[in-house]
N, C-alpha and C. Protein backbone atom coordinates (compact mmCIF):
# COMPACT_ATOMS: atom_id res chain seq x y z
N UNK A 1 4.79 -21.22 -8.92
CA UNK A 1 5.42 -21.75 -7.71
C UNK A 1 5.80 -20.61 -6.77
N UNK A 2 5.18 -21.05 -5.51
CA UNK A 2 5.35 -19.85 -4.23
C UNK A 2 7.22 -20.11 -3.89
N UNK A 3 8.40 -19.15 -3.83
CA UNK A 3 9.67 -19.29 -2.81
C UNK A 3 8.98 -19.04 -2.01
N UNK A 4 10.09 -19.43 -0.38
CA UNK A 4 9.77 -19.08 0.69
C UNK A 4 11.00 -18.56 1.11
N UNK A 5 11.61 -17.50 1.77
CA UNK A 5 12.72 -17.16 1.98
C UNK A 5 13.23 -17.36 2.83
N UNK A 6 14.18 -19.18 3.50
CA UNK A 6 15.14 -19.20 4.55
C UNK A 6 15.94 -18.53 4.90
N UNK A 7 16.14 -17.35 5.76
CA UNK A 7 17.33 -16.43 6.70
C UNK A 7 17.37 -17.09 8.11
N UNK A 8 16.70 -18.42 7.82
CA UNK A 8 17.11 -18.42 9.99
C UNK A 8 16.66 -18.43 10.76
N UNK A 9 15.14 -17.38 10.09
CA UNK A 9 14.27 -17.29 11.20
C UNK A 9 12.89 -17.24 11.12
N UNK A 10 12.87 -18.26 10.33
CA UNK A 10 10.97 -18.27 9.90
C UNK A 10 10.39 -19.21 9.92
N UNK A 11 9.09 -19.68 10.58
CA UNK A 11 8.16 -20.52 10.88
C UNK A 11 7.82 -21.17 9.61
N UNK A 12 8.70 -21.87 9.14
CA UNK A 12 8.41 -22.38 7.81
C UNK A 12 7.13 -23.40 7.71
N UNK A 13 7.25 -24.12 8.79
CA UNK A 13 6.49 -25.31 8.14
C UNK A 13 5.30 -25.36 8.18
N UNK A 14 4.37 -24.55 8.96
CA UNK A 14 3.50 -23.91 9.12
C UNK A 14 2.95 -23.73 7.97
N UNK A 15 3.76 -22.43 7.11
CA UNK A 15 3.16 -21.97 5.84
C UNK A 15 3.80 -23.02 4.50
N UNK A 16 4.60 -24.18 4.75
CA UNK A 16 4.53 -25.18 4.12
C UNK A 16 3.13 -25.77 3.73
N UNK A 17 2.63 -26.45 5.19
CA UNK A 17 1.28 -26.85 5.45
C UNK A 17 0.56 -26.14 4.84
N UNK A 18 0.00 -24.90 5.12
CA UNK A 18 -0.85 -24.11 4.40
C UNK A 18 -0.66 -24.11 2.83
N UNK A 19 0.32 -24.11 2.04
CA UNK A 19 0.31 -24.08 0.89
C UNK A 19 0.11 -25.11 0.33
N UNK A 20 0.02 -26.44 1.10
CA UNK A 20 0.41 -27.44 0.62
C UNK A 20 -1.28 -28.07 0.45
N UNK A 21 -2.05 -27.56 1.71
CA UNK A 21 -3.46 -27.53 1.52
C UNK A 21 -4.43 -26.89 0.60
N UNK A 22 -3.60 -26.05 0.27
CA UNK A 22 -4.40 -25.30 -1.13
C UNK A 22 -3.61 -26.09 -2.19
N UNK A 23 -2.76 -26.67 -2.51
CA UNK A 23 -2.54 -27.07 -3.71
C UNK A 23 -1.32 -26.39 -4.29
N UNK A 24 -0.88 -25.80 -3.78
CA UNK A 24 0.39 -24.49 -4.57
C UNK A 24 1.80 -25.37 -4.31
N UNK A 25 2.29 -25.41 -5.14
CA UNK A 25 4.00 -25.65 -5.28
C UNK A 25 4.52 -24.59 -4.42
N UNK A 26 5.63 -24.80 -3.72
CA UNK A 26 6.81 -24.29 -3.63
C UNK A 26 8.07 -24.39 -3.10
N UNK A 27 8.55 -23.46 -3.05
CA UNK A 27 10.29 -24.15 -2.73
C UNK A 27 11.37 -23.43 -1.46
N UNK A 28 11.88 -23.75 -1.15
CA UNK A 28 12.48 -23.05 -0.36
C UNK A 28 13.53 -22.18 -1.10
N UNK A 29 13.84 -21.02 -0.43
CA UNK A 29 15.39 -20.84 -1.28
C UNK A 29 15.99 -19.99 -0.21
N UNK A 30 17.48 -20.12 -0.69
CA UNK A 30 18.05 -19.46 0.34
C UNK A 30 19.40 -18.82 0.01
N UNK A 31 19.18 -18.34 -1.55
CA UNK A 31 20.38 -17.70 -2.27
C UNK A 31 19.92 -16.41 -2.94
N UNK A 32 20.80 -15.30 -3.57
CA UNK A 32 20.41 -14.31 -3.92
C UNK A 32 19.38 -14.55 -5.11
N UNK A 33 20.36 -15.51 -5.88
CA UNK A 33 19.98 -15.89 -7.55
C UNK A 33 19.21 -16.71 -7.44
N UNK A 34 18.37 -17.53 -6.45
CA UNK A 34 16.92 -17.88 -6.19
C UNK A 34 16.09 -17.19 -6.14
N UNK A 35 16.24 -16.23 -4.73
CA UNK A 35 15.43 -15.15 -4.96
C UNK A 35 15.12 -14.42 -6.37
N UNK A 36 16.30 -14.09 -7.23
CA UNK A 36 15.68 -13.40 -8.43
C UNK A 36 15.09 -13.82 -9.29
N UNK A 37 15.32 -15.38 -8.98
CA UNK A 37 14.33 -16.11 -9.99
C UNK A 37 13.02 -16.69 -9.29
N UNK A 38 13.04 -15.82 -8.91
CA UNK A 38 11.29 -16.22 -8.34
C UNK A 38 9.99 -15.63 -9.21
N UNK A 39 9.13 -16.07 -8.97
CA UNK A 39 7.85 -15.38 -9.42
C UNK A 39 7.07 -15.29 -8.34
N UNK A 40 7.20 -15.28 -6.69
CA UNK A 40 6.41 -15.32 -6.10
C UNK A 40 7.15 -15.22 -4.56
N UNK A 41 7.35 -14.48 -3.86
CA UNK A 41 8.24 -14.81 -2.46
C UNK A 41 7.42 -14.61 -1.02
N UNK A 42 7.27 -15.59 -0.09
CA UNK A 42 6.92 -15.22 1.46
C UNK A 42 8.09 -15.31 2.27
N UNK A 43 7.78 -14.37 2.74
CA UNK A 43 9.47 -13.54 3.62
C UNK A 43 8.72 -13.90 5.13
N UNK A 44 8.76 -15.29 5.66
CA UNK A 44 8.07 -15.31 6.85
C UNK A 44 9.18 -15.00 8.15
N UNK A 45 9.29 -15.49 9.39
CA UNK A 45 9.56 -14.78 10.45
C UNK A 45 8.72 -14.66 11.74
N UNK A 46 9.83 -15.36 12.70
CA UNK A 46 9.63 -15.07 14.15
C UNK A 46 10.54 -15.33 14.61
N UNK A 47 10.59 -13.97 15.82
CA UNK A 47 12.10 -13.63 16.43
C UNK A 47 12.66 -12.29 16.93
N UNK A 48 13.32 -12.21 16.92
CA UNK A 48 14.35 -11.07 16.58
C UNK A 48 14.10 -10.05 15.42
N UNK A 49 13.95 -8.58 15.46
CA UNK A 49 14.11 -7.56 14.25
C UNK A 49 15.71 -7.94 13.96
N UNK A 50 16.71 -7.40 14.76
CA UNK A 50 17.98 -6.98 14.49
C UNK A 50 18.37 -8.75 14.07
N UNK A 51 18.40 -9.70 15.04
CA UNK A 51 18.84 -10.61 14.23
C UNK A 51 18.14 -11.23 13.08
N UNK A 52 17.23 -10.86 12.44
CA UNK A 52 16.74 -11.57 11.20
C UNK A 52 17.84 -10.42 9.76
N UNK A 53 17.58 -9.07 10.11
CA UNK A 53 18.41 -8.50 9.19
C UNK A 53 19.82 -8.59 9.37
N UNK A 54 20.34 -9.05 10.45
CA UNK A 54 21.95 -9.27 10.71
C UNK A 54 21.96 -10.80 9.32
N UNK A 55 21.15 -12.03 10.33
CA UNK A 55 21.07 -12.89 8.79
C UNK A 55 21.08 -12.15 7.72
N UNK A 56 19.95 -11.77 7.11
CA UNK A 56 19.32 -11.54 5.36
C UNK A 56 20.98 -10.93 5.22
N UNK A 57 21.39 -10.10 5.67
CA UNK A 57 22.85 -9.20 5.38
C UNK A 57 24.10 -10.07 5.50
N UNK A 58 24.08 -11.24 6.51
CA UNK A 58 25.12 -12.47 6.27
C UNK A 58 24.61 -13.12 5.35
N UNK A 59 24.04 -13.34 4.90
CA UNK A 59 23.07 -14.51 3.58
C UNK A 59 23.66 -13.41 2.46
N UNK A 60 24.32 -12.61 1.85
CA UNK A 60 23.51 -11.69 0.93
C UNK A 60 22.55 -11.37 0.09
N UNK A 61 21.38 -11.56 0.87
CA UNK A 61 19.89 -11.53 0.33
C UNK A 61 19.31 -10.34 0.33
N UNK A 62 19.75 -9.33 1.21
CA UNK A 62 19.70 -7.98 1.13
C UNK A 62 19.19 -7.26 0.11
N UNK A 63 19.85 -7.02 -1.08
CA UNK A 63 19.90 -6.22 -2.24
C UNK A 63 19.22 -7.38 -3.14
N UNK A 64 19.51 -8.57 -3.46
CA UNK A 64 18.40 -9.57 -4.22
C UNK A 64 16.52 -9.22 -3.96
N UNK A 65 16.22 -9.02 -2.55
CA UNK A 65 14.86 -9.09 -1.86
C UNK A 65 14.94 -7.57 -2.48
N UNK A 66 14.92 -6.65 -2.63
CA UNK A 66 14.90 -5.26 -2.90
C UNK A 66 14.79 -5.40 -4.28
N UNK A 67 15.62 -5.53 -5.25
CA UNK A 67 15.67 -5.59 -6.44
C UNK A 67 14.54 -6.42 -6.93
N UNK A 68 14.37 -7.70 -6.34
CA UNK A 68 12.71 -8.28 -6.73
C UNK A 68 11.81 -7.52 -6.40
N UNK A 69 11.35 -7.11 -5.76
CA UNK A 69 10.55 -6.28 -4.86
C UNK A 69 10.12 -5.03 -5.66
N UNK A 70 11.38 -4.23 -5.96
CA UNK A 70 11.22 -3.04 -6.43
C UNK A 70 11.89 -2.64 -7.52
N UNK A 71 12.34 -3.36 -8.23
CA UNK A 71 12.56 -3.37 -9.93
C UNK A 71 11.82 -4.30 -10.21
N UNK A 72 11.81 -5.62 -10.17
CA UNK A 72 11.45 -6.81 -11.04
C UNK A 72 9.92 -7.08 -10.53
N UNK A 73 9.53 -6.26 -9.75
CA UNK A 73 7.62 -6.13 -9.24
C UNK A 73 7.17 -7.70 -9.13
N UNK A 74 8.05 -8.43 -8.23
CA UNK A 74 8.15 -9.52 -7.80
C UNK A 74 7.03 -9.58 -7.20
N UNK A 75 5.94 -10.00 -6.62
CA UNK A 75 4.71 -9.77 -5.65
C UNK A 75 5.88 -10.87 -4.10
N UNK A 76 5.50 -10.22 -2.91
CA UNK A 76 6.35 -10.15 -1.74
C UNK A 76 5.44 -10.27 -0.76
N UNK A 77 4.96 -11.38 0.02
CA UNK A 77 4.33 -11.32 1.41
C UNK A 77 5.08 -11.61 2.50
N UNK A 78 5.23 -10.62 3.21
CA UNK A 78 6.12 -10.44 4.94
C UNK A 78 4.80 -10.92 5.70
N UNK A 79 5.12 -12.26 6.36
CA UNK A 79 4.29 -12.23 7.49
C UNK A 79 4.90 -12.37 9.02
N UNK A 80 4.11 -11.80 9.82
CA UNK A 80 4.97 -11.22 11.08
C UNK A 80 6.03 -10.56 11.19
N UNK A 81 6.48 -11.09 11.66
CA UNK A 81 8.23 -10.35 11.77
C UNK A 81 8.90 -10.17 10.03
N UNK A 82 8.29 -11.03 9.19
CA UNK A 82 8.65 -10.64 7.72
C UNK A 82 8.14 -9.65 7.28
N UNK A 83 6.79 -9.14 8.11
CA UNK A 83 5.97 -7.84 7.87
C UNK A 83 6.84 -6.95 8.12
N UNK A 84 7.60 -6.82 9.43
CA UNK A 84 8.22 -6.12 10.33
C UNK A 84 9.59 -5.23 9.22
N UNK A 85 10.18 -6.52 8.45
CA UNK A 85 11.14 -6.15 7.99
C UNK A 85 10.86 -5.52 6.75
N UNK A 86 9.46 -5.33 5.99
CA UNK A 86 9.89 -4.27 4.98
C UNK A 86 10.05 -3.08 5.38
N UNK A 87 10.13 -2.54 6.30
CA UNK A 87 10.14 -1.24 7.09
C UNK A 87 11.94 -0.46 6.45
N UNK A 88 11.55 0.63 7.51
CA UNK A 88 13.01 1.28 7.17
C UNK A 88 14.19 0.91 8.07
N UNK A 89 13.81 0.84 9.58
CA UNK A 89 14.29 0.64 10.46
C UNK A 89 12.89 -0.11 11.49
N UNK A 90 14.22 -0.85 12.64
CA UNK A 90 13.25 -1.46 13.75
C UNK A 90 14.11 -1.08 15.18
N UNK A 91 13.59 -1.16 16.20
CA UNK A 91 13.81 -0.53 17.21
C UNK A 91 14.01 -2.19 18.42
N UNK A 92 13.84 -2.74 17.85
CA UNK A 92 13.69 -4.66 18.82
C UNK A 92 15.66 -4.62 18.78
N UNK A 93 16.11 -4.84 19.91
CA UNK A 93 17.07 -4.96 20.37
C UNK A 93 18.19 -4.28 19.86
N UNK A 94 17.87 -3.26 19.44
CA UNK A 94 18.97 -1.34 18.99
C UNK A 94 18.14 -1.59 17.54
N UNK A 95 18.74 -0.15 17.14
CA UNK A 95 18.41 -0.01 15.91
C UNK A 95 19.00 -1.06 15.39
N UNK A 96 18.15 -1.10 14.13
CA UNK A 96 18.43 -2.07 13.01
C UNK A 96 18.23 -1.63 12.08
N UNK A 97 18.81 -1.40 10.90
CA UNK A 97 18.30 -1.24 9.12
C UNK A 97 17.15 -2.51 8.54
N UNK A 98 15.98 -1.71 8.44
CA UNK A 98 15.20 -2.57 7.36
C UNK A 98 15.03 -2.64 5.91
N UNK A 99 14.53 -3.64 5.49
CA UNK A 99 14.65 -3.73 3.83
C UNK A 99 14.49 -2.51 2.79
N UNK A 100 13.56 -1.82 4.44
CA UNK A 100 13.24 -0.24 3.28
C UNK A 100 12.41 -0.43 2.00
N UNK A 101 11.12 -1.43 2.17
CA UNK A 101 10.20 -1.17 0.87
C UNK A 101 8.95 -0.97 1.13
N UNK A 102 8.66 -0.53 2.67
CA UNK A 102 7.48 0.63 2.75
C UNK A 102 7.87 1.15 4.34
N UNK A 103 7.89 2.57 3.89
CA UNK A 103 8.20 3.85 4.68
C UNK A 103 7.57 3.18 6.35
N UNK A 104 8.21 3.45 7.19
CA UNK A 104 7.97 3.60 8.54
C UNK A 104 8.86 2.59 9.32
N UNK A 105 8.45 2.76 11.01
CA UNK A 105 9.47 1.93 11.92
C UNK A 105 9.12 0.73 12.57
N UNK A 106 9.64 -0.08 13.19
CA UNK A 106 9.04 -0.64 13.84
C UNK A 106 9.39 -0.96 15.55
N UNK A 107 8.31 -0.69 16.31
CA UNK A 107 8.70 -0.30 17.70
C UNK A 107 7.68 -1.02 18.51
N UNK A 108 8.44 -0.95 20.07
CA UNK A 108 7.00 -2.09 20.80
C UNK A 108 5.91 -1.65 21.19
N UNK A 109 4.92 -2.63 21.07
CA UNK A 109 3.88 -2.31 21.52
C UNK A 109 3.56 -1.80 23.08
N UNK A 110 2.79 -0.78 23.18
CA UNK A 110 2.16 -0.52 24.30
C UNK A 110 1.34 -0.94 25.23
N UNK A 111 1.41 -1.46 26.28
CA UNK A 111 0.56 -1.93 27.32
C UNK A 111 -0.34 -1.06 28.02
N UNK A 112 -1.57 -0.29 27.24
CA UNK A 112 -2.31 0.93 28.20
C UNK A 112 -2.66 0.36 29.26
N UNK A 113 -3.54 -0.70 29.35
CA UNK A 113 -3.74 -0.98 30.95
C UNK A 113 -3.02 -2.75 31.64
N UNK A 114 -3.24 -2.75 32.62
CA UNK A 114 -2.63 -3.71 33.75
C UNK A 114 -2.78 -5.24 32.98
N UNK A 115 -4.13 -5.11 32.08
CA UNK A 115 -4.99 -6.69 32.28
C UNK A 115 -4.34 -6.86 30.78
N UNK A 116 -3.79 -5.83 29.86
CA UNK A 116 -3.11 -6.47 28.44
C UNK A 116 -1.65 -6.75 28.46
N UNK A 117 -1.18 -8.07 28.23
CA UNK A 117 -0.13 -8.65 28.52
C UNK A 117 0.91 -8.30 26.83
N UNK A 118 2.35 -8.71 27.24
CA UNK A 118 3.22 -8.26 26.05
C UNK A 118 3.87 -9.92 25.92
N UNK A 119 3.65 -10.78 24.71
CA UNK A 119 3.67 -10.12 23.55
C UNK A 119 1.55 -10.34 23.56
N UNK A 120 1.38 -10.15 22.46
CA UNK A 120 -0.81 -9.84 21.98
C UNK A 120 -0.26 -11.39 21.42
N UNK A 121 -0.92 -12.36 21.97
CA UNK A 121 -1.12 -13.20 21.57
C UNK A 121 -2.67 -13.89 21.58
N UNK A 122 -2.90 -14.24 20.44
CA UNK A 122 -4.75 -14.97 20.46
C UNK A 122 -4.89 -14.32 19.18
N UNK A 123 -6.10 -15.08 19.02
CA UNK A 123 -6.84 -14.24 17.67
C UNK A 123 -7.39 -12.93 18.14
N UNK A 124 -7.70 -12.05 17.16
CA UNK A 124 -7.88 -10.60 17.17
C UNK A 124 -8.67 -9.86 16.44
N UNK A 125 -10.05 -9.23 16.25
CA UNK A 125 -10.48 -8.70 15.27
C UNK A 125 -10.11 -7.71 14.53
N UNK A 126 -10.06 -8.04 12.57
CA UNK A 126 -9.37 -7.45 12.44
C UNK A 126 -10.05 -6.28 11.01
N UNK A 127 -9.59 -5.66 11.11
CA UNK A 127 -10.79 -4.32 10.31
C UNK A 127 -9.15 -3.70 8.63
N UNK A 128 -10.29 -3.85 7.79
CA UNK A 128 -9.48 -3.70 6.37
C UNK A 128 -10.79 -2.96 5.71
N UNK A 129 -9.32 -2.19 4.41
CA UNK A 129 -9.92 -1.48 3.97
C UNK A 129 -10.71 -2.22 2.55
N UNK A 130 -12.18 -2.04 2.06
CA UNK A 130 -12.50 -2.19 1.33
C UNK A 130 -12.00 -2.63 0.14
N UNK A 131 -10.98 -2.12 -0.56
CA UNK A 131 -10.27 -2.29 -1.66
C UNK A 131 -9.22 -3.09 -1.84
N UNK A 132 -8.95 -3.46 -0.26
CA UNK A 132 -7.86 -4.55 0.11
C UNK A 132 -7.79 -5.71 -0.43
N UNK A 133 -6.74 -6.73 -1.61
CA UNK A 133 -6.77 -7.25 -2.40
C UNK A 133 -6.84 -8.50 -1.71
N UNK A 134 -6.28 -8.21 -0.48
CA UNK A 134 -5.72 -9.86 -0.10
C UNK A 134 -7.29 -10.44 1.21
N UNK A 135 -8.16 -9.39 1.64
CA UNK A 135 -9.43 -9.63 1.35
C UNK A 135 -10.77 -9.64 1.57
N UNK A 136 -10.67 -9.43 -0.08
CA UNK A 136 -11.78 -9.80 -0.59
C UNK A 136 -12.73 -11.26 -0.35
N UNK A 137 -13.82 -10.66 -0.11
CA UNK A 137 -14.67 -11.93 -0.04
C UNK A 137 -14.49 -12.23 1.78
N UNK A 138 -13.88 -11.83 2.50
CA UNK A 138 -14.42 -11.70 3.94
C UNK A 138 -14.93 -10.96 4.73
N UNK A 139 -15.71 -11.63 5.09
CA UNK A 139 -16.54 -10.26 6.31
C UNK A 139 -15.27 -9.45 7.31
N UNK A 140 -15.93 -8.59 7.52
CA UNK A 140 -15.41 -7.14 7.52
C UNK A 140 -16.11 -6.38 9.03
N UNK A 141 -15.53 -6.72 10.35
CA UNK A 141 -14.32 -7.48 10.58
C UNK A 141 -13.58 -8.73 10.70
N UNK A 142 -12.87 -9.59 10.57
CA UNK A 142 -12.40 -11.04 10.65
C UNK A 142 -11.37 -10.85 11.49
N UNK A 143 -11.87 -12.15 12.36
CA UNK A 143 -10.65 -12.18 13.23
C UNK A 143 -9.08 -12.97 12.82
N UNK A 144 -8.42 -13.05 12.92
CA UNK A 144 -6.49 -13.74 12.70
C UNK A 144 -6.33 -13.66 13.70
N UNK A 145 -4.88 -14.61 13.89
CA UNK A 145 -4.08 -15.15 14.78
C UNK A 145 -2.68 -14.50 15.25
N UNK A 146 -2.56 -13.85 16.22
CA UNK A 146 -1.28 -12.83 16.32
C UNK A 146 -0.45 -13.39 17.43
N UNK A 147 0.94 -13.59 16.81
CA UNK A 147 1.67 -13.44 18.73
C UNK A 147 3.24 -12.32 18.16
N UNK A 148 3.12 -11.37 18.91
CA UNK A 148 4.14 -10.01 18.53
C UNK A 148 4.03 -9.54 19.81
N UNK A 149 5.04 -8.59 19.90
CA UNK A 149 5.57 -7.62 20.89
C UNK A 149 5.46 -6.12 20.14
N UNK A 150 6.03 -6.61 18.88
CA UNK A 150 6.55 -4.63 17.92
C UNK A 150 5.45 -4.74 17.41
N UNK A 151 5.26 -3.49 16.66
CA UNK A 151 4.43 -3.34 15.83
C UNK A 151 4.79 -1.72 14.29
N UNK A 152 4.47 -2.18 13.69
CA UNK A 152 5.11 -1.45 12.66
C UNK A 152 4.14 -0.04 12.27
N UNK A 153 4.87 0.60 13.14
CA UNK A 153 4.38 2.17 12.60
C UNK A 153 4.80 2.92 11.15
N UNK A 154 3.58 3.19 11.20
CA UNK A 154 3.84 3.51 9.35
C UNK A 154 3.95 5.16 8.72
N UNK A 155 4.84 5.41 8.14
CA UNK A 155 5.14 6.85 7.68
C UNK A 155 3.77 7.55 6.99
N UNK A 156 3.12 6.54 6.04
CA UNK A 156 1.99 6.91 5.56
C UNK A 156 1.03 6.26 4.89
N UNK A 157 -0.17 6.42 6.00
CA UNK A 157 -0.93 6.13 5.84
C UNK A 157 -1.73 4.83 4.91
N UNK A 158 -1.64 5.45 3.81
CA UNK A 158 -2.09 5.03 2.82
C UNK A 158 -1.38 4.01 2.58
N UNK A 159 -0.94 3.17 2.96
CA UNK A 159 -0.15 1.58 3.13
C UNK A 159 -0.57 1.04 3.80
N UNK A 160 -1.60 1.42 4.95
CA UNK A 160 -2.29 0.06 6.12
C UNK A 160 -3.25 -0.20 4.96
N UNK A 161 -3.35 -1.51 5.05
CA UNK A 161 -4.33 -2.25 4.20
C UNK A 161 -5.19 -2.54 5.71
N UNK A 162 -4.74 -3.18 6.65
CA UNK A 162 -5.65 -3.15 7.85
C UNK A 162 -5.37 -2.87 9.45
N UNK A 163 -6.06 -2.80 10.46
CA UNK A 163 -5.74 -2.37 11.54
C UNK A 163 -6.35 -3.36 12.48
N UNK A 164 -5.77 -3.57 14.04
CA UNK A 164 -6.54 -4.17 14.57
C UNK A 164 -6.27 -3.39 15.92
N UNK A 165 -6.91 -3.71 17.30
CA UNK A 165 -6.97 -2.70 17.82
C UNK A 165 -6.63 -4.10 19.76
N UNK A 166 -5.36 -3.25 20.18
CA UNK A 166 -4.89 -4.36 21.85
C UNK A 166 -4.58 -3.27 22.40
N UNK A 167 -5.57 -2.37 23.23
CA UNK A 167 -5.03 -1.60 23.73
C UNK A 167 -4.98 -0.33 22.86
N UNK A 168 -4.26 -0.13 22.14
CA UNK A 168 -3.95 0.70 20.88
C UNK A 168 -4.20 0.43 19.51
N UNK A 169 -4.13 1.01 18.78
CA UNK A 169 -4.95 0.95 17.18
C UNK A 169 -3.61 0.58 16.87
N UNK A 170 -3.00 -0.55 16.19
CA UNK A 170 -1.89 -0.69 15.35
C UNK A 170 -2.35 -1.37 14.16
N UNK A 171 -1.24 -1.31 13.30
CA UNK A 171 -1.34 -1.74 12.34
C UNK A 171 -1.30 -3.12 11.58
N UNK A 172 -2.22 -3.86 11.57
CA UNK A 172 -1.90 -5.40 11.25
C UNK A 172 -2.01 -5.68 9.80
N UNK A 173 -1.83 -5.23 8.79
CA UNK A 173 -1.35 -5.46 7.25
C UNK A 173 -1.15 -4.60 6.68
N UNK A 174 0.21 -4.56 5.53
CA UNK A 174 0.05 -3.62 4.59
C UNK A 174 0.07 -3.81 3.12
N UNK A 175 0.31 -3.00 2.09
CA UNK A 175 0.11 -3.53 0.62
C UNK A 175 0.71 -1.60 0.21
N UNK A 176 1.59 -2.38 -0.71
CA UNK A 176 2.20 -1.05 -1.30
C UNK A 176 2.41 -1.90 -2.86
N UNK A 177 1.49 -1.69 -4.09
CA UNK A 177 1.81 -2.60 -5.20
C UNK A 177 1.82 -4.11 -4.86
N UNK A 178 3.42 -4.52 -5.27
CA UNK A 178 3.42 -5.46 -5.29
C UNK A 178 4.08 -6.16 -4.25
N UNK A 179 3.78 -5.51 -3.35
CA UNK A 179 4.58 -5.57 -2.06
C UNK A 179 3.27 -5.58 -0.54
N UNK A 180 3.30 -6.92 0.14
CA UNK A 180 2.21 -7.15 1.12
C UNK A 180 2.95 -7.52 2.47
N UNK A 181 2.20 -7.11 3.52
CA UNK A 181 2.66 -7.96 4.80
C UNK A 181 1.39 -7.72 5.81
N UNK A 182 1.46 -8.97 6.78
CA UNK A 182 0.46 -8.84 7.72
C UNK A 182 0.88 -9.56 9.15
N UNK A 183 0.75 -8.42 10.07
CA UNK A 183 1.55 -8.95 10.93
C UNK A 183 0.82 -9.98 11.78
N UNK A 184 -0.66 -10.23 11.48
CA UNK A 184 -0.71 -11.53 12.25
C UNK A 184 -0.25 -12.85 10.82
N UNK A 185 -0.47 -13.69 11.44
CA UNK A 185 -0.05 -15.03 10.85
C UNK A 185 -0.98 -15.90 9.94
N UNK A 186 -1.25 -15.74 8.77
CA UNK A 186 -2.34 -16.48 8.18
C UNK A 186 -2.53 -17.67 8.24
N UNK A 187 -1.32 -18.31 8.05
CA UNK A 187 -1.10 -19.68 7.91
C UNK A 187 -1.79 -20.21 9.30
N UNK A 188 -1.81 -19.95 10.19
CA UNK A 188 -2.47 -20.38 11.75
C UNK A 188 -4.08 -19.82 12.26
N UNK A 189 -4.60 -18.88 10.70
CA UNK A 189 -5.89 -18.40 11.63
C UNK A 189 -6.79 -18.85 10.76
N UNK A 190 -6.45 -20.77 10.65
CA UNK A 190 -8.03 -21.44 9.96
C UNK A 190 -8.25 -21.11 8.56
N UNK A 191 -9.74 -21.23 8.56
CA UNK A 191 -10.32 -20.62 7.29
C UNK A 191 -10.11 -19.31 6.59
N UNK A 192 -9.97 -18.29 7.45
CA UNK A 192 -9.86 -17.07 7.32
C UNK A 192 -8.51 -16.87 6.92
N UNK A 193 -7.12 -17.58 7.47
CA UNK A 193 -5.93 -17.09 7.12
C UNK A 193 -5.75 -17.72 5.70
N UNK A 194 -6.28 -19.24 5.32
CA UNK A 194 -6.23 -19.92 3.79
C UNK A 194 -6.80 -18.67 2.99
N UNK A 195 -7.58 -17.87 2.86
CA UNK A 195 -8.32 -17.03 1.84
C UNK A 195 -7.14 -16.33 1.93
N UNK A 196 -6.42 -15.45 2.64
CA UNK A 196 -5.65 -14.51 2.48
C UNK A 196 -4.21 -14.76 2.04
N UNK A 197 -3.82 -16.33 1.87
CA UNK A 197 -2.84 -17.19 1.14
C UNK A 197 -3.10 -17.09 0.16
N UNK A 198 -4.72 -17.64 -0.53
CA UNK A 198 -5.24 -17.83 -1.74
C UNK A 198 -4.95 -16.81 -2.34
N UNK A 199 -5.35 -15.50 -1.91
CA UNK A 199 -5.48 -14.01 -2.21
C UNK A 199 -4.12 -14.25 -2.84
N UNK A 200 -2.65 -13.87 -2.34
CA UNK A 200 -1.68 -13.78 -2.52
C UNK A 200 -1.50 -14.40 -3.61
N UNK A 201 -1.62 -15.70 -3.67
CA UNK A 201 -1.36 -17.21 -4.76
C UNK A 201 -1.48 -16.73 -6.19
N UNK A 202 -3.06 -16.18 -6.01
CA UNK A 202 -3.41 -15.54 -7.11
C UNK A 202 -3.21 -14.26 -7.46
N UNK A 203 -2.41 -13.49 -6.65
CA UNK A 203 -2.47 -11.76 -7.22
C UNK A 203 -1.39 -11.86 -8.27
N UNK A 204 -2.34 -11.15 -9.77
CA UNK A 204 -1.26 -11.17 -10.68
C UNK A 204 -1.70 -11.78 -11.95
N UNK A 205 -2.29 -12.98 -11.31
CA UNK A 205 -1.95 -14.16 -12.48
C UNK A 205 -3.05 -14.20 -13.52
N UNK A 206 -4.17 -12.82 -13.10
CA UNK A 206 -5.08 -12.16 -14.09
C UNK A 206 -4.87 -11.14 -15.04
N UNK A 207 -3.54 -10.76 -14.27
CA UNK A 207 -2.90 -9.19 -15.45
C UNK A 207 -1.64 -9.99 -15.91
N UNK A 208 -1.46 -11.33 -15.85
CA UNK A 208 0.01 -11.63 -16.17
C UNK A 208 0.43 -11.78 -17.30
């Protein structure tokens, strides 16, 4: 069974729908001691950086999402702004403290020329690395569904699972273990975003 993590500010029903089309259980939760009893969490999100972690920190979900994450090797998908927040810090309306479970910031996107508008909204082609778990089995590049302003700059490297390119090369997924996010939206990009649900559904449940 997939949790989904209520703080306030996440497009739930969306990735309700989507799970509910593949067949997967799951539940909402919205307590610490839910969270730890999970086997499975999507940390979704749209909004606000500073007010989604002002929630998770009024909720005290804070240190629960961390401790799954990074003791109990909970498997963790941030999508969008849930991407946003495994970071260290975010820069969307003052600094903010992030969850801190993969290195880097998150700051707004750049507008190089006149004709690219803020926030990148539409589908987007999107380029991953080979070995990328969440996927496999799609052509290479595939387009997803994005609507953002920030974008999450990353300390290193070796954590973009993929990139897509508005203007500037940013970063649209990452994967550190057991720990994933992608800042476009799967649940909304069709065929292509169900595989990368599926992906998730199943990571694990071959070494489990």
């Amino acid at each position: 069974m997939i949790s989904i993590v209520d703080y306030q500010m996440g497009n739930i029903t969306s990735i309700k729908n989507a799970l509910l089309f593949l067949g997967v259980e799951y539940r909402i939760v919205t307590s610490g001691e839910e969270i730890l009893n999970s086997k499975k969490l999507i940390l979704p999100g749209v909004g606000s950086f500073k007010q989604a972690m002002d929630n998770i920190i009024r909720m005290n979900l804070y240190e629960p999402i961390r401790e799954a994450a990074l003791k109990r090797k909970v498997p963790i998908l941030g999508i969008c702004l849930g991407m946003q927040l495994l970071a260290d810090y975010g820069e969307e309306d003052g600094y903010s403290k992030g969850l801190g479970l993969i290195p880097g910031k998150v700051c707004k996107l750049s507008a190089t020329n006149d004709s690219l508008k803020i926030p990148h909204v539409g589908f987007n082609s999107t380029y991953f690395k080979d070995e990328s778990i969440l996927f496999e089995g799609l052509h290479n590049p595939t387009d997803f569904y994005y609507v953002h302003s920030y974008q999450f700059v990353m300390d290193e490297e070796k954590y973009t699972s993929s990139y897509a390119i508005y203007g500037e090369k940013f970063t649209s997924s990452v994967q550190k273990d057991n720990i994933f996010g992608t800042q476009f939206h799967p649940e909304k990009s069709q065929a292509n975003g169900l595989v990368i649900m599926k992906k998730f559904v199943q990571f694990g449940t071959n070494n489990a």
